[in-house]
PDB file of N, CA and C in Angstrom:
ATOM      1  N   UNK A   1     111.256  94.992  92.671  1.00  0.00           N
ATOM      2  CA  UNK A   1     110.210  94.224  92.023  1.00  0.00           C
ATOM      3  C   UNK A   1     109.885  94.857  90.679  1.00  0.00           C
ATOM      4  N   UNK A   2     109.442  94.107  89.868  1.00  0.00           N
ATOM      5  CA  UNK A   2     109.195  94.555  88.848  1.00  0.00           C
ATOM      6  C   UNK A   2     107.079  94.258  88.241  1.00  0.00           C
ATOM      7  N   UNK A   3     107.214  94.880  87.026  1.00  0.00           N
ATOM      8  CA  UNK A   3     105.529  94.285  86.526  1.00  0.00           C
ATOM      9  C   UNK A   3     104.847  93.454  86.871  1.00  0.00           C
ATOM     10  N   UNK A   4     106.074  92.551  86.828  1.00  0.00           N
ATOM     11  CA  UNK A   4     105.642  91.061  86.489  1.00  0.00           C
ATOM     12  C   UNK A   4     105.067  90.849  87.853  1.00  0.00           C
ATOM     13  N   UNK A   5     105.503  90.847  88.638  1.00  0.00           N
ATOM     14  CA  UNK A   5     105.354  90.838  90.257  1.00  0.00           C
ATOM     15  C   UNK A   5     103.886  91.644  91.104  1.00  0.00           C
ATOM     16  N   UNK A   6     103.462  92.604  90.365  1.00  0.00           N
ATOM     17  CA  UNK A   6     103.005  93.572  90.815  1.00  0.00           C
ATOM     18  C   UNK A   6     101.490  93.540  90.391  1.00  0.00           C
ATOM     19  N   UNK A   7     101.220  92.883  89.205  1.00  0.00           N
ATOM     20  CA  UNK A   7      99.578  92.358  89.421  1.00  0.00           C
ATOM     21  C   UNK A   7      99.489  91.328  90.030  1.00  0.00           C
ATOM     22  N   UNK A   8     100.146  90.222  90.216  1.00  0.00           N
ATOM     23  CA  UNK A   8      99.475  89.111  91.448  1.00  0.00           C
ATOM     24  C   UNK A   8      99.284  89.828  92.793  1.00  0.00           C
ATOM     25  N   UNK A   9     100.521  90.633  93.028  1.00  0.00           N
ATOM     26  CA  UNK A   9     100.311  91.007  94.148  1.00  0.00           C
ATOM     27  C   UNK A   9      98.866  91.736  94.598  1.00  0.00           C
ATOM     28  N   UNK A  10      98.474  92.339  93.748  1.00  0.00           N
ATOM     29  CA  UNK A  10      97.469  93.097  93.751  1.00  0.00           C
ATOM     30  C   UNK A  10      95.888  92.304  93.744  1.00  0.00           C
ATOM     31  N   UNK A  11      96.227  91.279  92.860  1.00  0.00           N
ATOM     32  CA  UNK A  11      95.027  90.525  92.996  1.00  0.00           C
ATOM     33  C   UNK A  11      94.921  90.035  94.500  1.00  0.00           C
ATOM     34  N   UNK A  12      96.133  89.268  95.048  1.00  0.00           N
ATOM     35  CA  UNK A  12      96.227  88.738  96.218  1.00  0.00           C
ATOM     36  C   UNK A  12      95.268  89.820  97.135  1.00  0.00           C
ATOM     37  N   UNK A  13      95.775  90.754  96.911  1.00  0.00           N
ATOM     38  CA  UNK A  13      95.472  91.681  98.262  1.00  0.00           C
ATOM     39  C   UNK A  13      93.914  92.201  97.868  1.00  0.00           C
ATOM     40  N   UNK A  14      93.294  91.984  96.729  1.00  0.00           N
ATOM     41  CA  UNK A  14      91.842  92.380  96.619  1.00  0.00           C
ATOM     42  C   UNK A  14      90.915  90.714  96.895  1.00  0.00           C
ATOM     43  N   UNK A  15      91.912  89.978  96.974  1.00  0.00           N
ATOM     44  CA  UNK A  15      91.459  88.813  97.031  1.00  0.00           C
ATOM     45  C   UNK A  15      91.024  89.036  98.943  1.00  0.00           C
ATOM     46  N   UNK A  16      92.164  89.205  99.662  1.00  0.00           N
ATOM     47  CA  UNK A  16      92.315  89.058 101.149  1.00  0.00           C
ATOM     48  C   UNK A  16      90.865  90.321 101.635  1.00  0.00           C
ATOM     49  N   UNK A  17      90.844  91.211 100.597  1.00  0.00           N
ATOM     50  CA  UNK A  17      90.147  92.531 100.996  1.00  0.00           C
ATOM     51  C   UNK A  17      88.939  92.178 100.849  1.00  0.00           C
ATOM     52  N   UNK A  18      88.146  90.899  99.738  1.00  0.00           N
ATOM     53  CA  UNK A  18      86.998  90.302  99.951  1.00  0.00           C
ATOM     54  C   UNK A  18      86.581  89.223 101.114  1.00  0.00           C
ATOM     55  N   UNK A  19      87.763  88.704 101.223  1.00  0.00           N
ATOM     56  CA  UNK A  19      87.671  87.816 102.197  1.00  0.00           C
ATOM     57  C   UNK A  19      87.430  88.454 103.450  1.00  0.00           C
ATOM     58  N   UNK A  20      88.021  89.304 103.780  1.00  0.00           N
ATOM     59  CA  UNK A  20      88.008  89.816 105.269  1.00  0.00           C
ATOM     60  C   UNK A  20      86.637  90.662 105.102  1.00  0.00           C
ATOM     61  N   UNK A  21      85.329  91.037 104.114  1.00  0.00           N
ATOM     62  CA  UNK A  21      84.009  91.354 104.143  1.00  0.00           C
ATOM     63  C   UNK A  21      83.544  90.033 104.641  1.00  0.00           C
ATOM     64  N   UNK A  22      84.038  88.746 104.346  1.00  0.00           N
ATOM     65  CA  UNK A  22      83.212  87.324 104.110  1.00  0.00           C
ATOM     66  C   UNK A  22      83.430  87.352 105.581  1.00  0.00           C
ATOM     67  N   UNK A  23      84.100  86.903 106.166  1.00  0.00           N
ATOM     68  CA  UNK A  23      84.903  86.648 107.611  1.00  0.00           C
ATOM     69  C   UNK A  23      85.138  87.347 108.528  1.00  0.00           C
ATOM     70  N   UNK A  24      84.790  88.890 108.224  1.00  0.00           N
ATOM     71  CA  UNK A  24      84.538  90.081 109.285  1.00  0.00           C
ATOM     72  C   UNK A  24      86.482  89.734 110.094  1.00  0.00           C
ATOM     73  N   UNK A  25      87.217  89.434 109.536  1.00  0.00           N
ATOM     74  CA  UNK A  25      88.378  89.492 110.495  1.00  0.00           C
ATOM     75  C   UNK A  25      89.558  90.278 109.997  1.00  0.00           C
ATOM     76  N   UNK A  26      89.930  91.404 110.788  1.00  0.00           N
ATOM     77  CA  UNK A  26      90.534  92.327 110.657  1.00  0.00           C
ATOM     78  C   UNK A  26      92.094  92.201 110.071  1.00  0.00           C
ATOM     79  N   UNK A  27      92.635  90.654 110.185  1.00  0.00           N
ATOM     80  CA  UNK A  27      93.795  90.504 109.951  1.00  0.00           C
ATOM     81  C   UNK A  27      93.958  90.278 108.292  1.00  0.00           C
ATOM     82  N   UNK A  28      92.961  89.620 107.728  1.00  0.00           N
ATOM     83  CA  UNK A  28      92.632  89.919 106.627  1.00  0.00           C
ATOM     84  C   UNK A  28      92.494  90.926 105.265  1.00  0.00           C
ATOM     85  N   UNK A  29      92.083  91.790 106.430  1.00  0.00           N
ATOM     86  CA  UNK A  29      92.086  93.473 105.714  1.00  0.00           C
ATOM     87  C   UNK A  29      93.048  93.799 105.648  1.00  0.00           C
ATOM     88  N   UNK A  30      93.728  93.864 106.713  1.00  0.00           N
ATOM     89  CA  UNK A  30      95.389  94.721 106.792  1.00  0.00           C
ATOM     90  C   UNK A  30      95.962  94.109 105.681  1.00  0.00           C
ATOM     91  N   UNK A  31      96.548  92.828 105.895  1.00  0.00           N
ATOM     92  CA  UNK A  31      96.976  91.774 105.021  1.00  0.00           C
ATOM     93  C   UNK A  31      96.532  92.671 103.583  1.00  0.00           C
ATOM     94  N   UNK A  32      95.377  92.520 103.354  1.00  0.00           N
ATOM     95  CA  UNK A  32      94.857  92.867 101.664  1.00  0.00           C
ATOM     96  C   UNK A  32      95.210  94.156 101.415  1.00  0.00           C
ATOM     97  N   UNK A  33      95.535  95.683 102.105  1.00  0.00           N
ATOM     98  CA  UNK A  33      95.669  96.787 102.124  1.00  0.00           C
ATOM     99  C   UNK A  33      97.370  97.231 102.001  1.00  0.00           C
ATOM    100  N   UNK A  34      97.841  96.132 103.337  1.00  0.00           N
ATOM    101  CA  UNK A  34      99.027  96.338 102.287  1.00  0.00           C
ATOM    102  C   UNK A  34      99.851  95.367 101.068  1.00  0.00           C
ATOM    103  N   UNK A  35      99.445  94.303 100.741  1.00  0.00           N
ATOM    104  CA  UNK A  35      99.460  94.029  99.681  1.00  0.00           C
ATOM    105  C   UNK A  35      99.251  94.874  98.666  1.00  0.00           C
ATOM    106  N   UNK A  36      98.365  95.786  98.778  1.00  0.00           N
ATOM    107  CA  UNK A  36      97.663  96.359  97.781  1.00  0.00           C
ATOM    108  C   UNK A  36      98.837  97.967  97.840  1.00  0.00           C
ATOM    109  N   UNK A  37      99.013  98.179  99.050  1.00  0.00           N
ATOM    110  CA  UNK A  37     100.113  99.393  99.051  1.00  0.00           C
ATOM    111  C   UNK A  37     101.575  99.011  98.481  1.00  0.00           C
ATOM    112  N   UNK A  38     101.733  97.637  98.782  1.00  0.00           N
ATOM    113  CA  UNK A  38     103.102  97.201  98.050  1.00  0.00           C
ATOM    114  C   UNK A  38     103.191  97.256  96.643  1.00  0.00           C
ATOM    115  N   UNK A  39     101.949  96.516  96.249  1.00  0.00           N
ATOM    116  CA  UNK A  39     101.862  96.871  94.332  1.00  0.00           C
ATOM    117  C   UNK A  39     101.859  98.224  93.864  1.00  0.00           C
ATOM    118  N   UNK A  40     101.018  99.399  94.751  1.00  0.00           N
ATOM    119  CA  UNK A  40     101.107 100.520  93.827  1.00  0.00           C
ATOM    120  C   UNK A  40     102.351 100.882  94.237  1.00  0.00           C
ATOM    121  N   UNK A  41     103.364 100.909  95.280  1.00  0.00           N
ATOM    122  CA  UNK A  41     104.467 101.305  95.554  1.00  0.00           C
ATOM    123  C   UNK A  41     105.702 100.977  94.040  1.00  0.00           C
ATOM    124  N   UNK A  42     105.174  99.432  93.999  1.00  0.00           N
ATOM    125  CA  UNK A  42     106.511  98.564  92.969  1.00  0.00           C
ATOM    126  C   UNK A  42     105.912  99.693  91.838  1.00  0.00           C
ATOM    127  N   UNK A  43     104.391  99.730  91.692  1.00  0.00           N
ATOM    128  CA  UNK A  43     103.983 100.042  90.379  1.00  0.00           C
ATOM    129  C   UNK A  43     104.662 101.745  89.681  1.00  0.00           C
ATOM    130  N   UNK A  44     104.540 102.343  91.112  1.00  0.00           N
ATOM    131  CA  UNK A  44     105.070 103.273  90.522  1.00  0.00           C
ATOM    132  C   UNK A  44     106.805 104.134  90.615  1.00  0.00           C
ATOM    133  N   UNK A  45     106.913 102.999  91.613  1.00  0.00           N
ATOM    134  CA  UNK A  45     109.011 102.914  91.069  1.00  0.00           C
ATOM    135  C   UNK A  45     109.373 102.569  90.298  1.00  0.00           C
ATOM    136  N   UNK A  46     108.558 101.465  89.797  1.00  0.00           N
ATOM    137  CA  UNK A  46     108.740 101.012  88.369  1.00  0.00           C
ATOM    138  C   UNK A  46     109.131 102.046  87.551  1.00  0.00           C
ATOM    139  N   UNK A  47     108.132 102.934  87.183  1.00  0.00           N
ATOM    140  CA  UNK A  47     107.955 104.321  86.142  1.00  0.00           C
ATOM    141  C   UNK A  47     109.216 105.227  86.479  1.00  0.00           C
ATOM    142  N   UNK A  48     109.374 105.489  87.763  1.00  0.00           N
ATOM    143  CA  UNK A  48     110.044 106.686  88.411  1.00  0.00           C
ATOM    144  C   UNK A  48     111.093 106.299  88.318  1.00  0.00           C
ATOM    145  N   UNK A  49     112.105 105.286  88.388  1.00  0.00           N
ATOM    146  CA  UNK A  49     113.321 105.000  88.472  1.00  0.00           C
ATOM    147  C   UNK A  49     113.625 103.922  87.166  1.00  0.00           C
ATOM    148  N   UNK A  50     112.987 103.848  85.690  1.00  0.00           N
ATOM    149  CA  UNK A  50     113.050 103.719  84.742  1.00  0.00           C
ATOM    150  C   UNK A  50     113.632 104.281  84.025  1.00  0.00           C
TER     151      UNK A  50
END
């Protein structure tokens, strides 16, 4: 994955990480956490293998 890829993803998953405060449902969170672990992952292979 590249940049380009790697802020939606991130929004997505802060998106899921509000939702699951709104909706108290746990599948939500996970969902938003690793979304959010996948972007900093791309974000920083990006750099490292550049």
């Amino acid at each position: 994955m590249d940049l380009l890829t790697t802020f939606p993803m991130a929004m997505s998953g802060l998106t899921f990480l509000i939702l699951s405060k709104d909706k108290k449902s746990k599948k939500y969170r996970v969902a938003g956490i690793m979304m959010l672990l996948a972007s900093y992952i791309s974000f920083v292979t990006y750099f490292v293998y550049k």
